[in-house]
Structures are given as structure tokens and as C-alpha cells.
N, C-alpha and C. Protein backbone atom coordinates (compact mmCIF):
# COMPACT_ATOMS: atom_id res chain seq x y z
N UNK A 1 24.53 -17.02 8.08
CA UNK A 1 23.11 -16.91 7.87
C UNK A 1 22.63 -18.17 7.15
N UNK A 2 21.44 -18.80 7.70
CA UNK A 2 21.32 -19.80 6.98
C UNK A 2 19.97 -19.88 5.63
N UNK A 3 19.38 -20.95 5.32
CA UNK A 3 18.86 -20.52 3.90
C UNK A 3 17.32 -20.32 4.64
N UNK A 4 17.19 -20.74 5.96
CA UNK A 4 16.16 -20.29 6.33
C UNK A 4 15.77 -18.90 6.63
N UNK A 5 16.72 -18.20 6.99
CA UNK A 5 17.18 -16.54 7.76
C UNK A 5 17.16 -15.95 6.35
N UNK A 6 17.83 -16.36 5.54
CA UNK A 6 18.06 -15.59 4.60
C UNK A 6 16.54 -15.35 3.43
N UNK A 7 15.56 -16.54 4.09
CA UNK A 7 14.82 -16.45 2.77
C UNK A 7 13.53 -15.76 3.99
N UNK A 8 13.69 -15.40 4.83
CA UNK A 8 12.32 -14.89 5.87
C UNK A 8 13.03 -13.58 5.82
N UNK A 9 14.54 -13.06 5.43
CA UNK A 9 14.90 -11.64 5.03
C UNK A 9 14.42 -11.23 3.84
N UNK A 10 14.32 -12.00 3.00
CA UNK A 10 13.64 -11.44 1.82
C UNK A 10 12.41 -11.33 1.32
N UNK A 11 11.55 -12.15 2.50
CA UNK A 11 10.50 -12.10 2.72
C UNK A 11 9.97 -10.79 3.08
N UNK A 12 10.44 -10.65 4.07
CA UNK A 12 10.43 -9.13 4.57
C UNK A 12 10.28 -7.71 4.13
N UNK A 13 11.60 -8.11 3.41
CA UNK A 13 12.21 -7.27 1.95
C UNK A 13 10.51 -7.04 1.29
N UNK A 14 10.45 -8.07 0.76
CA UNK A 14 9.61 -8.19 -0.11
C UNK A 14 7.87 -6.97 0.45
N UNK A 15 8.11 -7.69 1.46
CA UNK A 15 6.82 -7.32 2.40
C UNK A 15 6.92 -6.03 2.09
N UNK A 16 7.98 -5.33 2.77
CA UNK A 16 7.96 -3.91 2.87
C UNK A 16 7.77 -2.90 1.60
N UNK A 17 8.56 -3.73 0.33
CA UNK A 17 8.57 -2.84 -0.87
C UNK A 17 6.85 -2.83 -1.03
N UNK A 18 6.51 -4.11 -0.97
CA UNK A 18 5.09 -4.00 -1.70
C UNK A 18 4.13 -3.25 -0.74
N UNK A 19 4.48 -2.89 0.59
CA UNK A 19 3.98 -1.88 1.69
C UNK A 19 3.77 -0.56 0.89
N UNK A 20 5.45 -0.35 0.54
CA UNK A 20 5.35 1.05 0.01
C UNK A 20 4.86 1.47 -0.74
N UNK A 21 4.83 0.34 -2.27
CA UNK A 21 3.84 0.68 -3.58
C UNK A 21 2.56 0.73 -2.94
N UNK A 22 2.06 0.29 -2.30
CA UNK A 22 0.64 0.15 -1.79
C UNK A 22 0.47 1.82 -1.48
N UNK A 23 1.35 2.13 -0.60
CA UNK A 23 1.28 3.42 0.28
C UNK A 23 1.15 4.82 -1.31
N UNK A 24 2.18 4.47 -2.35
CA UNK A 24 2.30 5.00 -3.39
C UNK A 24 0.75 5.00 -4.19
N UNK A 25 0.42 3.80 -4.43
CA UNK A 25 -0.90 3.93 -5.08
C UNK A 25 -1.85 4.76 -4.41
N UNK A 26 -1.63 4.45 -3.45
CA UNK A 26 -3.29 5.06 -2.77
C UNK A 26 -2.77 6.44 -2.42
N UNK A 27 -1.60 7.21 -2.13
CA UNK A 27 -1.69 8.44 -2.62
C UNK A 27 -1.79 9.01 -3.79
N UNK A 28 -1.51 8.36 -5.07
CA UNK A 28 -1.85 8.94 -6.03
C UNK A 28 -3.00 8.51 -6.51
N UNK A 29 -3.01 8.22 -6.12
CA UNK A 29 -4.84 7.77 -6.69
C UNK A 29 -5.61 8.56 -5.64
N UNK A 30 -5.79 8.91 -4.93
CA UNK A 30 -6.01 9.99 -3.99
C UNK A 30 -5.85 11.85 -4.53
N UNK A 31 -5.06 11.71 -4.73
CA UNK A 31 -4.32 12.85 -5.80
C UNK A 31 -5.21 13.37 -7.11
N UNK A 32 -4.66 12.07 -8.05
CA UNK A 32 -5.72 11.94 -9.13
C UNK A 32 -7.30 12.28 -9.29
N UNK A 33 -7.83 11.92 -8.03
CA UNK A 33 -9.45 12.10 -8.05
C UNK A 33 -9.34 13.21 -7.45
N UNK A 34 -8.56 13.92 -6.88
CA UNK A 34 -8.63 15.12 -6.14
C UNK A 34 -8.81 16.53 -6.96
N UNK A 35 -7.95 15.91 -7.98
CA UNK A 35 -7.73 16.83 -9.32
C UNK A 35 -8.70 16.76 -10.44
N UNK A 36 -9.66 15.70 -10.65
CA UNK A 36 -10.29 15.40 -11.55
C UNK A 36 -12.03 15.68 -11.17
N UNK A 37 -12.46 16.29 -12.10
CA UNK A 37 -13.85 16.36 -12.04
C UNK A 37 -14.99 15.10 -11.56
N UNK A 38 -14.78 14.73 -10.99
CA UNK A 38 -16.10 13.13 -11.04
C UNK A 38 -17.20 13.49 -9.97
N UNK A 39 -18.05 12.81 -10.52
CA UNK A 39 -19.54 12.41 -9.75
C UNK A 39 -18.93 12.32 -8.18
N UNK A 40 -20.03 12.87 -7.33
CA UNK A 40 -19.64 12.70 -6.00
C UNK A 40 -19.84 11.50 -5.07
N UNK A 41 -20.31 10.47 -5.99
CA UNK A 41 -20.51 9.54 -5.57
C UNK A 41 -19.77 7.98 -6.12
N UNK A 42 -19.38 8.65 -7.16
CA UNK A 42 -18.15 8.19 -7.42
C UNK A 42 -16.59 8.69 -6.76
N UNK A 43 -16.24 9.83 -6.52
CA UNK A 43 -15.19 9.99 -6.12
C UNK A 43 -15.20 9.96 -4.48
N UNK A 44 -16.15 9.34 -3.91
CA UNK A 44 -16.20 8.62 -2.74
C UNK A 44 -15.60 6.91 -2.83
N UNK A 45 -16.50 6.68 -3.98
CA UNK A 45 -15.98 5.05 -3.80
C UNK A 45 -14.00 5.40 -3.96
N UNK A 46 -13.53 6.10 -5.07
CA UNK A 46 -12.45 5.64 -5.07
C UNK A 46 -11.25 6.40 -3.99
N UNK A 47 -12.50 7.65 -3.09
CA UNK A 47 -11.64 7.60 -2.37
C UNK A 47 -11.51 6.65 -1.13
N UNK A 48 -12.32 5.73 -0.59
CA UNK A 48 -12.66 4.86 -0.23
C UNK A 48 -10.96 3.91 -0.70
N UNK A 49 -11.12 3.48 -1.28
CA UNK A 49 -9.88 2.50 -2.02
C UNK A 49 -8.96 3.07 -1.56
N UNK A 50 -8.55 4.48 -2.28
CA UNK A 50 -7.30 4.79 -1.73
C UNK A 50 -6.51 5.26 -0.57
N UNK A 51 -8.01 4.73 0.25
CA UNK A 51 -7.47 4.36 1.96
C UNK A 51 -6.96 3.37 2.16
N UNK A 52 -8.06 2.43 1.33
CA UNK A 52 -7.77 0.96 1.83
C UNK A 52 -6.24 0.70 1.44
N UNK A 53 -5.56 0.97 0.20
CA UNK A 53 -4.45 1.08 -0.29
C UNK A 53 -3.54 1.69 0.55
N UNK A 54 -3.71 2.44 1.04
CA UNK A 54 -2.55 3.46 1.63
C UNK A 54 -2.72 2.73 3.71
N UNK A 55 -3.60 2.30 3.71
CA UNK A 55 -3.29 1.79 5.15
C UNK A 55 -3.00 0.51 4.85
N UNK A 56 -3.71 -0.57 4.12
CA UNK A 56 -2.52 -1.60 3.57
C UNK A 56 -1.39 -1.79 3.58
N UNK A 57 -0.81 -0.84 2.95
CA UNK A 57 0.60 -0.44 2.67
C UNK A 57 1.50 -0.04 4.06
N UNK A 58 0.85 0.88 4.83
CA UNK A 58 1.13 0.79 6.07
C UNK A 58 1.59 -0.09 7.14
N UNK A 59 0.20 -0.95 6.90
CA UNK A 59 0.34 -2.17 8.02
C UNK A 59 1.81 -3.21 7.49
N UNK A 60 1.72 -3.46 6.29
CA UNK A 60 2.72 -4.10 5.29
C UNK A 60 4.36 -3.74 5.99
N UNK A 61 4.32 -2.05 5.94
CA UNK A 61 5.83 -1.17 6.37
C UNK A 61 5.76 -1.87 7.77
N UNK A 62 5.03 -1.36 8.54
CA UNK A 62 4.97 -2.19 9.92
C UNK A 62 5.54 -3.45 10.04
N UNK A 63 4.53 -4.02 9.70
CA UNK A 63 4.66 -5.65 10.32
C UNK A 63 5.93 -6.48 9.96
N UNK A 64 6.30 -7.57 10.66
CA UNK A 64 7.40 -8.10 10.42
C UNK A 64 6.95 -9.91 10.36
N UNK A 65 7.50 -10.39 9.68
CA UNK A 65 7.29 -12.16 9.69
C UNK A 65 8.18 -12.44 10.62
N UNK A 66 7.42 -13.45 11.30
CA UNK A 66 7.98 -14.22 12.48
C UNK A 66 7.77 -15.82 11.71
């Protein structure tokens, strides 16, 4: 393996963990407002986010560097 292969594997690596925290945040933060009393117009915006977070995270698990 050379230092090129090896550093677009950890790239990858990398990609994917931070996929998953992504996927992690935005379910619990999803969670969190689910459980918590807030304004309804507030717990739109942040559920809003913790889409954007959780399909982020998604696309992240997905995708691969070329």
C-alpha cells in the first residue's frame, strides 16, 4: 500500500466516523426537543437542523473519495 492509498484510506475513515457523529447529533438533538417543552416555532427551527445533521451524516456514510 502506498502513502498515497493509505492516506485516501484514512480519509475515508475519517469521512465516515464524522458521517456517523453527524447522524448521532441530529438524532439526539431530535430526541431532546422532542422531550422538551419549547415554543413551536422554535422547535421547528431546531428540528429543521437536526435533519440537516442527520442527512449530512448520511451522505458522509455513503460517499466515498475518489
Amino acid at each position: 500500500m502506498s502513502s498515497e492509498e493509505s492516506t485516501e484510506a484514512r480519509l475515508n475513515i475519517f469521512l465516515r466516523f464524522a458521517g456517523v457523529v453527524f447522524v448521532a447529533i441530529g438524532i439526539l438533538l431530535a430526541l431532546f426537543v422532542s422531550t422538551t417543552p419549547l415554543i413551536t416555532q422554535v422547535a421547528t427551527v431546531f428540528y429543521l437542523i437536526s435533519v440537516l445533521l442527520t442527512l449530512s451524516g448520511l451522505i458522509a456514510v455513503i460517499s466515498k473519495l475518489e
